[in-house]
Protein backbone atom coordinates (compact mmCIF):
# COMPACT_ATOMS: atom_id res chain seq x y z
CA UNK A 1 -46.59 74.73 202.67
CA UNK A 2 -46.61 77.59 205.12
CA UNK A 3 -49.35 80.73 204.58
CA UNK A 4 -47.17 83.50 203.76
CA UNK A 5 -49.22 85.62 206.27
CA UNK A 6 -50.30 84.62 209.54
CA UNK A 7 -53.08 85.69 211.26
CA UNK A 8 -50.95 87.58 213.37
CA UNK A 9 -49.09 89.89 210.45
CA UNK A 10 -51.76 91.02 208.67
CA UNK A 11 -53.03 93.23 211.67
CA UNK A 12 -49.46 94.61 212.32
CA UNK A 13 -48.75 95.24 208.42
CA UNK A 14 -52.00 97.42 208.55
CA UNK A 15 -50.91 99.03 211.78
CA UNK A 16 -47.98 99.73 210.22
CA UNK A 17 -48.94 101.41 207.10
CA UNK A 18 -51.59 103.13 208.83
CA UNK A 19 -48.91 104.39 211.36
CA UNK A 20 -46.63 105.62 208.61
CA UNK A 21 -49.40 107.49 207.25
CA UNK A 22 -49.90 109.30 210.18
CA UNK A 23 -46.33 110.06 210.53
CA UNK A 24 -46.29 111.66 206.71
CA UNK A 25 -49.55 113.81 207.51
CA UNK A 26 -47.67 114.89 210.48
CA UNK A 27 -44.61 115.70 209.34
CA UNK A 28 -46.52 117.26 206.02
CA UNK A 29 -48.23 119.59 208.88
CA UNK A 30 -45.27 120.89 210.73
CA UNK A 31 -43.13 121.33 207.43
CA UNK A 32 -46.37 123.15 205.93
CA UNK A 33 -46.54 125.35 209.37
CA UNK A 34 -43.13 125.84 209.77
CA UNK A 35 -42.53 127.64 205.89
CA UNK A 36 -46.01 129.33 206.58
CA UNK A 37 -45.26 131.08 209.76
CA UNK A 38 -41.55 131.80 208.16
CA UNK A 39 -43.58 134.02 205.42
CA UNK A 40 -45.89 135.88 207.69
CA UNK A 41 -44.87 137.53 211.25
CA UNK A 42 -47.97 137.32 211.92
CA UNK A 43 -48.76 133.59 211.96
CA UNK A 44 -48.04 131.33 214.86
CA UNK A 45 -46.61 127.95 214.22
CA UNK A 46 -47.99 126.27 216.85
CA UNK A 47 -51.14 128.32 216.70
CA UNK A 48 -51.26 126.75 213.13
CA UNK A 49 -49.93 123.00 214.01
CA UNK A 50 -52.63 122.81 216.62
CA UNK A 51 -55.42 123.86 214.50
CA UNK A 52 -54.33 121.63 211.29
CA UNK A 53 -53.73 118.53 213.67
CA UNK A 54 -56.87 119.26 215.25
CA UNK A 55 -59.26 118.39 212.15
CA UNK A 56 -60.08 114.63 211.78
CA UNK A 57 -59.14 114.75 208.29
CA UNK A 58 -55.93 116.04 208.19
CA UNK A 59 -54.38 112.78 210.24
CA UNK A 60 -54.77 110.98 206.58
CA UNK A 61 -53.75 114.25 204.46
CA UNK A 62 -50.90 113.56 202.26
CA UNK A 63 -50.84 116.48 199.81
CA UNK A 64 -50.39 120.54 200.47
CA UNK A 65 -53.70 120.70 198.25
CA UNK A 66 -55.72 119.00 200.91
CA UNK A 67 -54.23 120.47 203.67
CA UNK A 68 -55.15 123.74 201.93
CA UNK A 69 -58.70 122.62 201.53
CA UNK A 70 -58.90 121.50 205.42
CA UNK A 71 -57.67 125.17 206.03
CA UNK A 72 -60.47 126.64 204.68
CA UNK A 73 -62.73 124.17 206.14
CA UNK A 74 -61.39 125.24 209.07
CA UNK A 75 -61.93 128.88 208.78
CA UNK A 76 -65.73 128.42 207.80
CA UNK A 77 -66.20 126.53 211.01
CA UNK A 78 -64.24 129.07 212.98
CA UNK A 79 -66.49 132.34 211.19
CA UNK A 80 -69.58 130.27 211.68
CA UNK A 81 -69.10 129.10 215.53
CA UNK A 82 -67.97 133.15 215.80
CA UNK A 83 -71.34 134.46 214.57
CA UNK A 84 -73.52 132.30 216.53
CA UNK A 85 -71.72 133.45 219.75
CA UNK A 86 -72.26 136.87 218.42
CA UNK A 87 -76.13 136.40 217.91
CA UNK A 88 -75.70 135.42 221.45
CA UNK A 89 -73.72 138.35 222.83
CA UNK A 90 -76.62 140.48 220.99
CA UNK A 91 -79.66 139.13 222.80
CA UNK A 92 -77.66 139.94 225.89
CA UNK A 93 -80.10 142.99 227.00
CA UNK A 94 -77.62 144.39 229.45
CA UNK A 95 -75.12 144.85 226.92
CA UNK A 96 -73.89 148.55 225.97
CA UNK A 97 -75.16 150.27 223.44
CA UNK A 98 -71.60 150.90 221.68
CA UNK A 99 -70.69 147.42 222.30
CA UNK A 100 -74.32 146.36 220.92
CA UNK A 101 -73.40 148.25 217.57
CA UNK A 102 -69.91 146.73 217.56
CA UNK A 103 -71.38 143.36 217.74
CA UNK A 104 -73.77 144.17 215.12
CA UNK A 105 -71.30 144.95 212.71
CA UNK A 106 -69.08 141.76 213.58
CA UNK A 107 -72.16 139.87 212.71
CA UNK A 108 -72.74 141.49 209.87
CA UNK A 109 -69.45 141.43 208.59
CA UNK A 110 -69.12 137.16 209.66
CA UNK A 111 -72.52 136.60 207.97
CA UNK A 112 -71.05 137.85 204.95
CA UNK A 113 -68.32 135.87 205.24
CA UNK A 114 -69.68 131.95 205.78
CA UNK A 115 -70.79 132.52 201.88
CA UNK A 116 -67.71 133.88 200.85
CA UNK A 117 -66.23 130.94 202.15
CA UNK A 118 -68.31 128.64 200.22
CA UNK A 119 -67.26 130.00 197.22
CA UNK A 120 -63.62 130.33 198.30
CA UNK A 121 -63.75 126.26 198.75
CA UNK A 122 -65.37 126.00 195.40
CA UNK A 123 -62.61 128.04 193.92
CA UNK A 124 -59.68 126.46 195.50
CA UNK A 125 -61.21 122.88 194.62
CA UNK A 126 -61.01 124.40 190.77
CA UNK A 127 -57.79 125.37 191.15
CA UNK A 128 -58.85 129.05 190.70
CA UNK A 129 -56.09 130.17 193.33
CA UNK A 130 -56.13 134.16 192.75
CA UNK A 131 -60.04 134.09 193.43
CA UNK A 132 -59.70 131.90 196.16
CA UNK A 133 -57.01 134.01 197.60
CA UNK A 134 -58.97 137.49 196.98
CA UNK A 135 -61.95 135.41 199.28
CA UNK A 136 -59.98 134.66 201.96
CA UNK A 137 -57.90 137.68 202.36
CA UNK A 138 -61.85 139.69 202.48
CA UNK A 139 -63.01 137.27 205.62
CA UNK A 140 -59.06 138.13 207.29
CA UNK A 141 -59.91 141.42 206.78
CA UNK A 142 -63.35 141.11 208.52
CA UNK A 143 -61.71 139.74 211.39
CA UNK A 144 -59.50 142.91 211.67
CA UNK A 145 -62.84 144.87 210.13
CA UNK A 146 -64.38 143.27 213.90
CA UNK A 147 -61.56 144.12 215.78
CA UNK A 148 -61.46 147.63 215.20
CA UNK A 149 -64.36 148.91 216.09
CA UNK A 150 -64.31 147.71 219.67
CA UNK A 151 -61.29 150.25 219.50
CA UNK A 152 -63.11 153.02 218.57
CA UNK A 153 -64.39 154.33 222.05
CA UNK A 154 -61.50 154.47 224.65
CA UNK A 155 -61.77 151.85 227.39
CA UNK A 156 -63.90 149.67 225.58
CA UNK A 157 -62.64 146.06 225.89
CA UNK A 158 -63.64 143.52 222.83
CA UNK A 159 -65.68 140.14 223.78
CA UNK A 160 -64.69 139.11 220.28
CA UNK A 161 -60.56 139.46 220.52
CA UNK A 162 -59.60 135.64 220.47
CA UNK A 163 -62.25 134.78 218.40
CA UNK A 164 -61.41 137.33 215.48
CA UNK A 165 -57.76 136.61 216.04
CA UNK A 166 -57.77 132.84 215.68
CA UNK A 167 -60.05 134.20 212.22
CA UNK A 168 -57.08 135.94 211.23
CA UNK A 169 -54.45 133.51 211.71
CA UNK A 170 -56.74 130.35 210.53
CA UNK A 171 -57.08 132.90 207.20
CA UNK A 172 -53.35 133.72 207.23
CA UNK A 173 -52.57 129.73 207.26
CA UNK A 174 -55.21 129.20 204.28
CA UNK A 175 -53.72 132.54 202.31
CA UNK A 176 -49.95 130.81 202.85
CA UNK A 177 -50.92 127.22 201.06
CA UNK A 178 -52.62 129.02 198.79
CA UNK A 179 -49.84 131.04 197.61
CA UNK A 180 -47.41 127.88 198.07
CA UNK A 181 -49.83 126.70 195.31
CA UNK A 182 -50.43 129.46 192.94
């Protein structure tokens, strides 16, 4: 009698299932960006397919609830690469002494928000939606917080404008699941 797998078709069967799971993530990421940036003006689709595709994770993701937790992820790595590049901009000695404030109160404002996205995770992962969503929306709003304040004195130009603005839409994607959710 014949094996009913050869050593050939076990390889391909796994390729193939783990092939098909890549497809579902995918199309589970573009569906997911597509109703997101539909809801908010001021989300990008791609700006969102890119980031979600871009985590390691989210090539095996097969729920919105994990995709929602690899949003937030996301954001804490985004606020916490943004306030080390501000903690560089401030030892800059050259630096302006308006622009030196400014910076001071992005990093003030992005060291309050790696702990508030701790807690945001923790809530989401309970399924405690509204508290998660109150969290996120307060680090979006530090992002815009950030922003401002470079504004503030005419001609000054903000070192921090793509950073706080990929804040602000990584936030916006997290506040959209979360609401798909809730």
């Amino acid at each position: 009698m014949r094996p009913l797998f050869s050593s050939y078709s076990l390889p391909l069967l796994l390729l193939f299932i783990s092939t098909f799971h890549a497809i579902n993530a995918n199309n589970l990421i573009h569906e997911t960006c597509k109703k997101c940036s539909q809801k908010d003006p001021n989300l990008s689709y791609n700006f969102c397919v890119n980031s979600l595709q871009a985590a390691p994770e989210s090539q095996s993701v097969d729920d919105l609830r994990e995709l929602g937790k690899i949003s937030i992820k996301l954001i804490k790595q985004n606020v916490t690469n943004t306030r080390n590049h501000i903690k560089t901009l401030l030892r800059n000695k050259n630096s302006d002494s308006f622009i030196k404030s400014c910076l001071s109160d992005c990093f003030d404002l992005y060291s309050d928000a790696v702990p508030t996205l701790s807690q945001a995770l923790k809530d989401y992962k309970a399924k405690r939606y509204d508290d998660a969503n109150i969290e996120v929306s307060s680090v979006l709003d530090a992002s815009t917080t950030c922003e401002d304040g470079f504004e503030e004195e005419k001609g000054v130009v903000s070192p921090l404008t793509k950073r706080n603005n990929n804040t602000f839409q990584l936030s916006a994607i997290a506040l959209s699941i979360v609401n798909m959710l809730n």
